[in-house]
Structure formats: C-alpha cells, structure tokens
Protein backbone atom coordinates (compact mmCIF):
# COMPACT_ATOMS: atom_id res chain seq x y z
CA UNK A 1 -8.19 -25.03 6.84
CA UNK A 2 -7.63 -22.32 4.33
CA UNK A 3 -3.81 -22.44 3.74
CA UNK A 4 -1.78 -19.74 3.81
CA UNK A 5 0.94 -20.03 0.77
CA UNK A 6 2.45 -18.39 -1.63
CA UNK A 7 1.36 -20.11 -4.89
CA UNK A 8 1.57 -17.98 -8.36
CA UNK A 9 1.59 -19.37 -11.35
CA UNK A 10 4.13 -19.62 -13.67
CA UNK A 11 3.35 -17.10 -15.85
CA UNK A 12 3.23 -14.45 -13.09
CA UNK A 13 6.42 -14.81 -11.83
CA UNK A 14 9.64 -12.94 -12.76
CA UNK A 15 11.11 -14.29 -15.93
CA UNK A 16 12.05 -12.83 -19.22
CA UNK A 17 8.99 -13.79 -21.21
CA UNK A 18 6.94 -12.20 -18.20
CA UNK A 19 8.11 -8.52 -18.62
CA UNK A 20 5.57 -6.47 -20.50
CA UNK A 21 7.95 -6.40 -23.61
CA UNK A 22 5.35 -4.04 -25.41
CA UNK A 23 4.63 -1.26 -22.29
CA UNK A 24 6.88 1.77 -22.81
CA UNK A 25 9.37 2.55 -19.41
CA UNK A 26 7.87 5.28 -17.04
CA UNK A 27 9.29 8.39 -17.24
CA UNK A 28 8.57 10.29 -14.29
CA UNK A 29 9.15 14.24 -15.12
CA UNK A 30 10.08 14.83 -11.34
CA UNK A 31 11.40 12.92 -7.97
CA UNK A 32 9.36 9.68 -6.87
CA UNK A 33 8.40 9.01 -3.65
CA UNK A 34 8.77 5.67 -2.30
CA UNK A 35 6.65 5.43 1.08
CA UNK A 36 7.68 2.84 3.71
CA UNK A 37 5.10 2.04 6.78
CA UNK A 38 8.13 0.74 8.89
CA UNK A 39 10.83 1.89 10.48
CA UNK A 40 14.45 2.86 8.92
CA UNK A 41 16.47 0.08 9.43
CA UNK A 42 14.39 -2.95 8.66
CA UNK A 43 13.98 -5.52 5.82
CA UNK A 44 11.02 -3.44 4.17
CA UNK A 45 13.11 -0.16 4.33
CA UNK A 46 15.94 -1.58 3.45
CA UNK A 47 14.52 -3.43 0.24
CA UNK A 48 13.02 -0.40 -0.53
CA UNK A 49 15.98 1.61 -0.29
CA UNK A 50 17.80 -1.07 -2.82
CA UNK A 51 14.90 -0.92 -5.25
CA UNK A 52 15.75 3.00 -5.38
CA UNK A 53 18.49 2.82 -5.85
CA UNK A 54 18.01 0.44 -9.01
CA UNK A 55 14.66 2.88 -10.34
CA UNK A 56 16.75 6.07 -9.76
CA UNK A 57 19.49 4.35 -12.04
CA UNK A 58 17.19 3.97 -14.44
CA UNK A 59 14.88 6.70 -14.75
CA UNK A 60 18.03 9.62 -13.76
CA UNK A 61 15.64 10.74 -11.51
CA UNK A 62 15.46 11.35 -7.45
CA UNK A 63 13.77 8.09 -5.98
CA UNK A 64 13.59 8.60 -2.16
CA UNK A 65 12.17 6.66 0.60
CA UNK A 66 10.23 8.16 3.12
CA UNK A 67 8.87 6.47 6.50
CA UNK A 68 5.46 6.74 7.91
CA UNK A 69 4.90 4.46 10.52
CA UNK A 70 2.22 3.72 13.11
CA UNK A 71 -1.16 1.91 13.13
CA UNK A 72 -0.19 -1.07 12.06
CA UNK A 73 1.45 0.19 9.30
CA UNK A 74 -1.79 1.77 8.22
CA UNK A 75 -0.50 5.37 8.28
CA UNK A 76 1.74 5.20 5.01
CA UNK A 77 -0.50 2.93 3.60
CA UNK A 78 -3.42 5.27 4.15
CA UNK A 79 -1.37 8.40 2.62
CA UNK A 80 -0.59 6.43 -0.46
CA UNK A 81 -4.25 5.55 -0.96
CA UNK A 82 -5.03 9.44 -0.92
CA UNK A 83 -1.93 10.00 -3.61
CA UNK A 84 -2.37 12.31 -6.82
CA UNK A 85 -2.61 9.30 -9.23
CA UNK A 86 0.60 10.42 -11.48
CA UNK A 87 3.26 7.46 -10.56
CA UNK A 88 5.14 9.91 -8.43
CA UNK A 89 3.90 8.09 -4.94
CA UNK A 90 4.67 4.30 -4.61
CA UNK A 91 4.10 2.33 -1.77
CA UNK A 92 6.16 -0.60 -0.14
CA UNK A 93 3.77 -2.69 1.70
CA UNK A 94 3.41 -6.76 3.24
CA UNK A 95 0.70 -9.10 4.07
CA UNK A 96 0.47 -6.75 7.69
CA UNK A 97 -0.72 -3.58 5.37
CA UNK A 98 -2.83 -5.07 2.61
CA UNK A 99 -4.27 -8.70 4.31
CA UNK A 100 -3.69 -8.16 8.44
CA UNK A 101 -4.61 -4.94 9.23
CA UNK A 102 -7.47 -4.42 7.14
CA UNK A 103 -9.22 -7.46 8.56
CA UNK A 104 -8.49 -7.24 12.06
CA UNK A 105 -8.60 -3.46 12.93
CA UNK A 106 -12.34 -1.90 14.24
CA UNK A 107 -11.99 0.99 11.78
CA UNK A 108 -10.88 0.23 8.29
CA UNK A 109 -9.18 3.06 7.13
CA UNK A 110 -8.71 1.91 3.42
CA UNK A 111 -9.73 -1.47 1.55
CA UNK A 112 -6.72 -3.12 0.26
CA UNK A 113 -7.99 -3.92 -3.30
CA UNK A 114 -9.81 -0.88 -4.11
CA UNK A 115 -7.63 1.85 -2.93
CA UNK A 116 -4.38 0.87 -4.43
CA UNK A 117 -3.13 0.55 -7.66
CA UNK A 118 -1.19 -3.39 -7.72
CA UNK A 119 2.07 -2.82 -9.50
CA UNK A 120 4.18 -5.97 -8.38
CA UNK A 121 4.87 -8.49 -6.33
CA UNK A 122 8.87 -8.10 -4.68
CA UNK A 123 9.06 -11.48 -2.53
CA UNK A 124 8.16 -13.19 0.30
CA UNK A 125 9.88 -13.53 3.86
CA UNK A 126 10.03 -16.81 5.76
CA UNK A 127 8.91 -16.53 9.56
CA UNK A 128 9.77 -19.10 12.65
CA UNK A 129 8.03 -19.96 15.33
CA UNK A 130 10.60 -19.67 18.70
CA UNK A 131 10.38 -20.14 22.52
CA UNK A 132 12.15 -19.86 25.44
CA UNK A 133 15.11 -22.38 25.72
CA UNK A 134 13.50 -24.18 28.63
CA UNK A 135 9.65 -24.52 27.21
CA UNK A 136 9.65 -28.59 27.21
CA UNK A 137 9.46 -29.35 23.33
CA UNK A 138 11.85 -28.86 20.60
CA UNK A 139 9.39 -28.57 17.75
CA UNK A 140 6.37 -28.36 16.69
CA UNK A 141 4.82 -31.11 16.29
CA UNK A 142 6.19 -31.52 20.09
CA UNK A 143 4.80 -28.48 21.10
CA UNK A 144 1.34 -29.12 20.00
CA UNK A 145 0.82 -32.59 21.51
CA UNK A 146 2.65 -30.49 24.84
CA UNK A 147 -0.38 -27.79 24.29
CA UNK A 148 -3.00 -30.29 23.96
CA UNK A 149 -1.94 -32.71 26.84
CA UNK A 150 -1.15 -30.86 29.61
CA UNK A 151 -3.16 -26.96 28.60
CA UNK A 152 -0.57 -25.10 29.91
CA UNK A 153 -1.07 -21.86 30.43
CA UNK A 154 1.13 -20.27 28.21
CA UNK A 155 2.09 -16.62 26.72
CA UNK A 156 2.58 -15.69 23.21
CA UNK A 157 4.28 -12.25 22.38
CA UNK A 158 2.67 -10.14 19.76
CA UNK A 159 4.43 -6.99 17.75
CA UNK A 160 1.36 -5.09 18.55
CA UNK A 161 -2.15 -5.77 17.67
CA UNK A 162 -3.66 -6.34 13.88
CA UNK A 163 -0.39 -7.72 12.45
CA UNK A 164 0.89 -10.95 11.17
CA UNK A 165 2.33 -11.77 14.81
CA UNK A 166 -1.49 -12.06 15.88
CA UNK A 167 -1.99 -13.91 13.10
CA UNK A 168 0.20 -16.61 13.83
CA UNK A 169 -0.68 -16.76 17.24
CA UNK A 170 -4.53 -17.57 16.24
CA UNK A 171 -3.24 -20.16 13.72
CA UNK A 172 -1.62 -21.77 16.33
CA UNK A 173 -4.09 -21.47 18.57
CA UNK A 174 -6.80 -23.49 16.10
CA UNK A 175 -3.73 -26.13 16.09
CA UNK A 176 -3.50 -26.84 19.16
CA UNK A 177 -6.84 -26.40 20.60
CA UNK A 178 -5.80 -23.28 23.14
CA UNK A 179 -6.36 -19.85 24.37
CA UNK A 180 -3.10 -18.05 24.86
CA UNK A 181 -2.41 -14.69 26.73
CA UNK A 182 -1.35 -12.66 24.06
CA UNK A 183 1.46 -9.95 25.09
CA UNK A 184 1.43 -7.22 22.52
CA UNK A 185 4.73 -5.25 22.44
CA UNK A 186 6.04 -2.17 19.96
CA UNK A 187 8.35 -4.24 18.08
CA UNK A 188 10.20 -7.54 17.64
CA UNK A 189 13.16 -7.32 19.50
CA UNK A 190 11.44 -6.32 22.74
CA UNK A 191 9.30 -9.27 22.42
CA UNK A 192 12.23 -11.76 21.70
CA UNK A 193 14.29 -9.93 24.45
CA UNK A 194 11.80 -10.93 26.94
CA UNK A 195 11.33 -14.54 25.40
CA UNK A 196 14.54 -15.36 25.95
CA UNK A 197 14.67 -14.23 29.33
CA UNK A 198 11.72 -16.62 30.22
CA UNK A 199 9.00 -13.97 30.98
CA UNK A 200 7.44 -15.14 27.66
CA UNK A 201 6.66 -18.32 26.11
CA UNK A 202 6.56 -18.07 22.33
CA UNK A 203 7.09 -15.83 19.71
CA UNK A 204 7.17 -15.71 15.72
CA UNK A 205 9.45 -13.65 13.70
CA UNK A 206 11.69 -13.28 10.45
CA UNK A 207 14.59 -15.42 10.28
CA UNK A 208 17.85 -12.88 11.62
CA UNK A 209 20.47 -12.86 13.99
CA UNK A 210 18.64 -12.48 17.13
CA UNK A 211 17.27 -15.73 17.07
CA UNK A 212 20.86 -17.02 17.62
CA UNK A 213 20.40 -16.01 21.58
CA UNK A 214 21.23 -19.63 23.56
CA UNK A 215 17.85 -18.70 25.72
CA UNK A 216 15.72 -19.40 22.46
CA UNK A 217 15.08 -22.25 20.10
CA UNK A 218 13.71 -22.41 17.30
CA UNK A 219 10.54 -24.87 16.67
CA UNK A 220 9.49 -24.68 13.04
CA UNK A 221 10.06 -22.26 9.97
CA UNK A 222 6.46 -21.16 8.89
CA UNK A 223 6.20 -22.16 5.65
CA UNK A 224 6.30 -25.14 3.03
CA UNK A 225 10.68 -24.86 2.40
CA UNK A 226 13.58 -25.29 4.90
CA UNK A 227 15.66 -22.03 5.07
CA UNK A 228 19.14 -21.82 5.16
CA UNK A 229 20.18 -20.28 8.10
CA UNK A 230 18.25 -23.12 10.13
CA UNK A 231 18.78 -26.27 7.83
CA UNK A 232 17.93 -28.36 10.90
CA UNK A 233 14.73 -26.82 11.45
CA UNK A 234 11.51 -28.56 10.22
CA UNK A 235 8.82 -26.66 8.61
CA UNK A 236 5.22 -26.61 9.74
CA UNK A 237 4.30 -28.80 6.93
CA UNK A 238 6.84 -31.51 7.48
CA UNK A 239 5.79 -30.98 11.22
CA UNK A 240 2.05 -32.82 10.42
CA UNK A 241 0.50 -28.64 10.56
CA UNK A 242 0.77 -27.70 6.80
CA UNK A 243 -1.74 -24.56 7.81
CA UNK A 244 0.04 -23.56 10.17
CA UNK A 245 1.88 -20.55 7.97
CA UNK A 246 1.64 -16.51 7.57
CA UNK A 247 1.17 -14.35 4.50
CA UNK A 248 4.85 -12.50 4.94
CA UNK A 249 5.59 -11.23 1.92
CA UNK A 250 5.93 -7.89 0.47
CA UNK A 251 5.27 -5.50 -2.37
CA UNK A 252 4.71 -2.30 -4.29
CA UNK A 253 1.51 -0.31 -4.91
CA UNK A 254 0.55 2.76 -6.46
CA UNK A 255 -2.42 5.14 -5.64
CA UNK A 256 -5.79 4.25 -6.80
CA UNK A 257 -6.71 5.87 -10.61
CA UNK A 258 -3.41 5.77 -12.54
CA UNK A 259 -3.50 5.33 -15.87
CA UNK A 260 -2.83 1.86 -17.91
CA UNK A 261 0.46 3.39 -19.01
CA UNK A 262 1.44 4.62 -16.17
CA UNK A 263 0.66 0.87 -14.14
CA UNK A 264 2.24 -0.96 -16.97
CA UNK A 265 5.43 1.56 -17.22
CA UNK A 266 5.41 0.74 -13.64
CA UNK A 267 5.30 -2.69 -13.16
CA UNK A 268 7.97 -3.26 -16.47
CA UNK A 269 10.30 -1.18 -14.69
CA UNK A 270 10.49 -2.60 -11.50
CA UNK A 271 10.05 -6.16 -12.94
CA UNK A 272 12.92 -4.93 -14.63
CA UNK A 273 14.99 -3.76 -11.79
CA UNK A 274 13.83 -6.80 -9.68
CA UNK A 275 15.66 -9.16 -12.45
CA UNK A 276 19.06 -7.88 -11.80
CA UNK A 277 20.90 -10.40 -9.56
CA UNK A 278 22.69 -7.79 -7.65
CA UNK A 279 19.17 -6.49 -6.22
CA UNK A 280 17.97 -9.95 -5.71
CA UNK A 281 21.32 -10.87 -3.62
CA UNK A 282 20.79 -7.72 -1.66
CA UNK A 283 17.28 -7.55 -0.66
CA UNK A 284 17.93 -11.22 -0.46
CA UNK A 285 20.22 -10.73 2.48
CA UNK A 286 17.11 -8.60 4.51
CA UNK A 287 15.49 -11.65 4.39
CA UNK A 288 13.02 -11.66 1.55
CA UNK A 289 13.65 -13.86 -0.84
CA UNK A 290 12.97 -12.20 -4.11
CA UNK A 291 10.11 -14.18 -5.95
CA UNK A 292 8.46 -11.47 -8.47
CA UNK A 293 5.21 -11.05 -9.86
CA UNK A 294 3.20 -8.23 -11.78
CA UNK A 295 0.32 -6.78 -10.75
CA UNK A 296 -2.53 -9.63 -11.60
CA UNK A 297 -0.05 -11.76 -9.07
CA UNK A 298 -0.17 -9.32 -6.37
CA UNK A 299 -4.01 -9.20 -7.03
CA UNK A 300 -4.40 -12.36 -7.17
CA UNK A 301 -2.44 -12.45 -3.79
CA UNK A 302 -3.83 -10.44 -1.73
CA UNK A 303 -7.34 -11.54 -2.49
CA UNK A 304 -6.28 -15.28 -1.67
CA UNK A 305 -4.84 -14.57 1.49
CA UNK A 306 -7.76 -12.13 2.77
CA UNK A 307 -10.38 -14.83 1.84
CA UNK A 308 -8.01 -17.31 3.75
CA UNK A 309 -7.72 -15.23 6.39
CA UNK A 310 -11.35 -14.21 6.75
CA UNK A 311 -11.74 -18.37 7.62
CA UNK A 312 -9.39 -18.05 10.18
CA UNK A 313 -10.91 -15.22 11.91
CA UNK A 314 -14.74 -17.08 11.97
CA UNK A 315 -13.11 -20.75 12.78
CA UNK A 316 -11.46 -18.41 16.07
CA UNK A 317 -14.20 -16.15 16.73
CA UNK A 318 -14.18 -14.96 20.41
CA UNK A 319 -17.28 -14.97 22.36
C-alpha cells in the first residue's frame, strides 16, 4: 500500500539556504486577495488570516481573506483557477482541494496540477482516528482485530462526501477488511457531536478541544509522530498499520499563467513570512504544524499523494 506521508527533502523545506536569495520581493501595486474554501473560524482561515497579516506587513499593502465555501471546497478553489494571472489572487488550499476532491468527485471542475500556479508549501495537520467511549477497543491495532473478528456492523461519520474524512474511512476499510455505513454530515462537530452520543461509531478529525468529550476516545493519531496534546496515543504506524494515514496538510497557490517573477517573488515572500517564529507559533496553535516548502515541494506533493491515492481508490473499488 501506497503510503500516505509527508516526505520532502531537505532541500525543499524552510531553511535559510532554501529562500530564493536571488528572486526580487513581489510588489503588488494594489490589495491581494487571499481566498479561503472554508469557513471563518477554522484552522485554514485562521492560518490564512496570520499569513496576512505577516504579507500585508511586508508589502504595505491590503492583504484580505475572503471565504468561498461549498463543494468540497471546490468553489474557491475553482475561482482561483479562473484568476487574472497578476499575483493579486492567492489561494489557501489542503490535501481535500488539490488531492481529495479532484479524485473522488463525478465532475472535475479543475485539475489540481495544471490549473494552479504552486507557490509553497505552509504545513501539515495531524488527524486522529476517535470512537464512541463504549466501542470495545482502545486502539487501533484493537480495533482492527475487533473489525476483522466479529464484522460488526459499524458506522463511520464523514464531513461530507469527496474529502479527506472519506478518505480515511476507505483506508481503514482496506485495513480491516470491512464495508462501513458511511454517515456524511456538513461539518466536524456535528459528526463528533453524534459520536459521542453513541449514534455513531467512528470518526477522524484534527487534533482540538472537542475530542476532550468523556463519550469519545481517541484510538490512534494518523500519522508517523506522536502529538502533544495526546502523548499517550499511539500512531498508526506504531499500531502495526503504517498506511493507515491522510494527506492533511495545507498550502498556497496562485492562478495558472503567472510569470517566473511573479511565482518566485511569491514563494520568497511567503517563505519569508513563514520563517518568522511568531507566525509559526500562531498558525501552530490552529493545529498545523508549520513545515515549509517552495513550490517544486508542493508539486512534488500533490503529485505523490494523488498517485497514492489513485491506488487506494482501485484496491477499494465498489462494484
């Protein structure tokens, strides 16, 4: 199994010798748009809102973020994709907008590597699998052998349809040799509401304070680290299912067509911005963990973890 991970090399990530020393700063003559497909309120807008703050700092220019949800997230995306290419439109997307959706909805409203320009790679944000307090088995490993014993017939809530929620629950699915009934809800605290109160069986999400409700428990952090909010918590990979993980992590992109200067401007400035440890400490407390790459990382990302997941999809084809 094709694993999902985070893996860039050294000399992609986030370090001085990695800035573009030689590409001028962008100097946008007018207000930049930063478009969000989530939300106000969440980690992406919130990150996003931080990273303006830092890029209106620096070029003394308006940086707002706007939000255009829906689809799967597929709405802003789609509007960023039909952009003037002139660096005045970024967008702040995840694994959902550029890996998920475009895989797993009927219509394709964009392709992922074509219709953006990559300018860099923000961080990544580490997802656990829960259940309801009483589901018998504490972990993963547990749950599995559970799964594959007895073939319960279990539920699995989903934040809606083509999104990394679904994803995990095929993953786990291939692990443990089961079908479950997939519950697609609007959001995640709908879905963990009604996990906790027993009318669903498992969910995934990002690691935050709801999962502190006594009527859930945690079973494994999705991932190959520990994190520290749950230091207890095994990972999938220590559990004995190292492929059991999602591509959460998120990042910036341009419209297709802008110039080399304009991309390298770009990505130097928000590498730049992405450095400071203030920024890193406060997107850092929405849950990504700041881990930055340029463009040829995100690239190299996204078409890892669409090749990765196209093996998932035809190892869990449905008749």
């Amino acid at each position: 199994m094709v694993n999902y991970k985070i893996m860039m090399a050294g000399a992609a990530m986030l370090c001085a010798a990695s800035l573009p020393c030689l590409a001028q700063p962008f100097a946008p003559g007018s207000a930049v748009k930063i478009v969000v497909p989530t939300p106000p309120g969440g980690a992406s807008d919130t990150s996003a809102r931080i990273l303006a703050e830092g890029l209106q700092a620096l070029w003394k220019q308006p940086v707002v973020v706007e939000n255009k949800t829906g689809a799967s997230g597929t709405i802003g995306a789609t509007f960023v994709s039909r952009a003037a290419p002139d660096g005045h439109t970024l967008f702040f997307g995840t694994g959902s907008t550029h890996v998920v959706a475009p895989l797993m909805l009927a219509e394709k409203p964009y392709d992922p590597e074509r219709d953006f320009t990559p300018l860099a790679v923000v961080g990544f944000a580490p997802f656990v699998l829960f259940a309801r307090s009483d589901l018998p088995a504490d972990n993963l490993r547990d749950l599995v052998k559970y799964i594959r014993d007895r073939k319960p017939d279990l539920s699995f809530g989903t934040s809606g349809p083509a999104t990394i929620y679904e994803v995990a629950a095929r993953l786990l699915e291939i692990e443990s040799n089961a079908r479950f009934n997939h519950i697609p809800y609007k959001g995640l605290a709908p879905m963990a509401m009604d996990v906790a109160a027993g009318r669903v069986d498992l969910g995934v999400g990002p690691v935050d304070g709801y999962l502190k409700n006594p009527k859930l428990k945690v079973l494994a952090v999705l991932g190959d680290q520990r994190v520290a909010a749950w230091p207890d918590t095994p990972t999938s990979k220590e559990s004995g299912h190292p492929a059991f993980t999602v591509p959460v992590w998120a990042a910036i992109w341009g419209p297709p067509g802008l110039s080399g200067e304009a991309q390298a401007g770009l990505t130097h400035d928000l590498l730049r911005v992405l450095q400071q440890p203030a920024v890193q400490q406060k997107i850092g407390n929405t849950g990504i963990i700041v881990q930055a790459g340029d463009g040829q990382a995100l690239r190299n990302l996204i078409g890892r973890d669409l090749e990765a997941l196209q093996a998932v999809l035809k190892a869990q084809a449905r008749p």
